[in-house]
Protein backbone atom coordinates (compact mmCIF):
# COMPACT_ATOMS: atom_id res chain seq x y z
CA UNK A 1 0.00 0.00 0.00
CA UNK A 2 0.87 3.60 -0.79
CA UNK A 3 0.37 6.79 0.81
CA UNK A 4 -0.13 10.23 -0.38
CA UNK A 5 -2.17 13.68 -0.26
CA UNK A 6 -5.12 14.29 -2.46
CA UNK A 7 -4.47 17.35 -4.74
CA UNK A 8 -8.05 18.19 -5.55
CA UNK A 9 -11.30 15.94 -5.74
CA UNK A 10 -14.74 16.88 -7.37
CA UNK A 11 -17.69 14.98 -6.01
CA UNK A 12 -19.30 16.24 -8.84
CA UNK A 13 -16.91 14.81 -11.91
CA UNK A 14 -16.45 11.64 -9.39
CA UNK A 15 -12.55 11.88 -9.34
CA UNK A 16 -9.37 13.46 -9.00
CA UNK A 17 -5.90 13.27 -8.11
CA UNK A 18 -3.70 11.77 -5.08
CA UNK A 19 -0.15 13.30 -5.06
CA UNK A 20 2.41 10.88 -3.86
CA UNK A 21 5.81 11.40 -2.33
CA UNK A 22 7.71 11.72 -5.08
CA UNK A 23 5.13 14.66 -6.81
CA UNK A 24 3.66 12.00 -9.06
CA UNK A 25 -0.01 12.48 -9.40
CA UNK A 26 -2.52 9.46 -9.13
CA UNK A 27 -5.82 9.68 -10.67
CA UNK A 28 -8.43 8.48 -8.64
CA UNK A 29 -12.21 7.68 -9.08
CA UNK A 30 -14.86 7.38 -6.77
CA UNK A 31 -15.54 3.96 -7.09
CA UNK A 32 -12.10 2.72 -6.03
CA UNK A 33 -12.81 4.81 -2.81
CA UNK A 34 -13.36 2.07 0.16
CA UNK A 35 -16.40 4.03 1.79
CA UNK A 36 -19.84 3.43 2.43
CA UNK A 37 -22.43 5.87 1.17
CA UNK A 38 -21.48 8.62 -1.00
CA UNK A 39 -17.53 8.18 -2.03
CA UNK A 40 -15.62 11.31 -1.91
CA UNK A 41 -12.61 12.81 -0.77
CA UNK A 42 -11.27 16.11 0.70
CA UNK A 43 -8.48 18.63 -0.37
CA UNK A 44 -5.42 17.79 1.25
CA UNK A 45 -6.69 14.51 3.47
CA UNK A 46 -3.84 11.89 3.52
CA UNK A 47 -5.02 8.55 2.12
CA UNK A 48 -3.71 5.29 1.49
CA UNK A 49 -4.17 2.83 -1.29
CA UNK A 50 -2.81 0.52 -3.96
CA UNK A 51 -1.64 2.18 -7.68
CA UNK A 52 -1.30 0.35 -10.63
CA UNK A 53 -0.02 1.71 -13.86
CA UNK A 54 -2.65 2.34 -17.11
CA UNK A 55 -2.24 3.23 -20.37
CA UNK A 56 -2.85 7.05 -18.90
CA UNK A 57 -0.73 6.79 -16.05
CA UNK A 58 -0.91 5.91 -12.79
CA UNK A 59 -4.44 4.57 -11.28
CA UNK A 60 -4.93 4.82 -6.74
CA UNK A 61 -7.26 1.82 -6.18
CA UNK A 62 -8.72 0.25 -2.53
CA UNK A 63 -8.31 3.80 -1.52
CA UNK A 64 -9.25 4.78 2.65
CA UNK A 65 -8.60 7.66 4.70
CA UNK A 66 -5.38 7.38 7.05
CA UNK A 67 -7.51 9.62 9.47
CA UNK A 68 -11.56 9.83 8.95
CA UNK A 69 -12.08 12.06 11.59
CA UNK A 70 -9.54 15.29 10.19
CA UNK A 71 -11.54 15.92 7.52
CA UNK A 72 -12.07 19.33 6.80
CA UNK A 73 -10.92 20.73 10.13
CA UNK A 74 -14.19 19.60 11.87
CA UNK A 75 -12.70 19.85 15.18
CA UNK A 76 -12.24 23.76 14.85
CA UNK A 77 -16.18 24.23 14.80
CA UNK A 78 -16.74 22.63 17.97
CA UNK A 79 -13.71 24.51 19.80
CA UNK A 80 -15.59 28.04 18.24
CA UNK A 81 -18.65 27.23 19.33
CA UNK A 82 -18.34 28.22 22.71
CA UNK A 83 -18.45 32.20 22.16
C-alpha cells in the first residue's frame, strides 16, 4: 500500500488526483474509494491505497482515509462554538 495527499477531488466529476511522495499524481475515481455511502474525498486529506499503472498513467485503487475524523478541520467548529 501507498500513501499520499489528495491534490483536488470533485464529487461532482467523481474523481481526481492523489499526489504521492515523489510529486507523481494518481488519478483516482470514486468507485475505487473504500467508503460506504457517498464516495468522496477532501483537499489535502492523507489517504492510502494501492496504484497500478494504465495506459494514462498511474491509477490509486482500494483507496481509505489514514484519518476519517480530520476531515475538513471539523474539530475547529466545535472549539468556536463556545463564544
Amino acid at each position: 500500500m501507498r500513501r499520499g495527499r489528495v491534490k483536488w477531488f470533485s464529487p461532482e466529476l467523481g474523481y481526481g488526483f492523489i499526489l504521492i511522495e515523489e510529486d507523481v499524481e494518481v488519478f483516482v475515481h470514486h468507485s475505487d474509494i473504500d467508503l460506504e455511502g457517498f464516495r468522496m474525498l477532501h483537499d489535502g486529506e492523507e489517504v492510502e491505497f494501492e496504484m497500478i499503472e494504465t495506459q494514462r498513467g498511474f491509477q490509486a485503487k482500494k483507496v481509505m482515509r489514514i484519518k476519517p475524523d480530520s476531515v475538513s478541520g471539523e474539530s475547529n467548529h466545535n472549539e468556536n462554538s463556545n463564544e
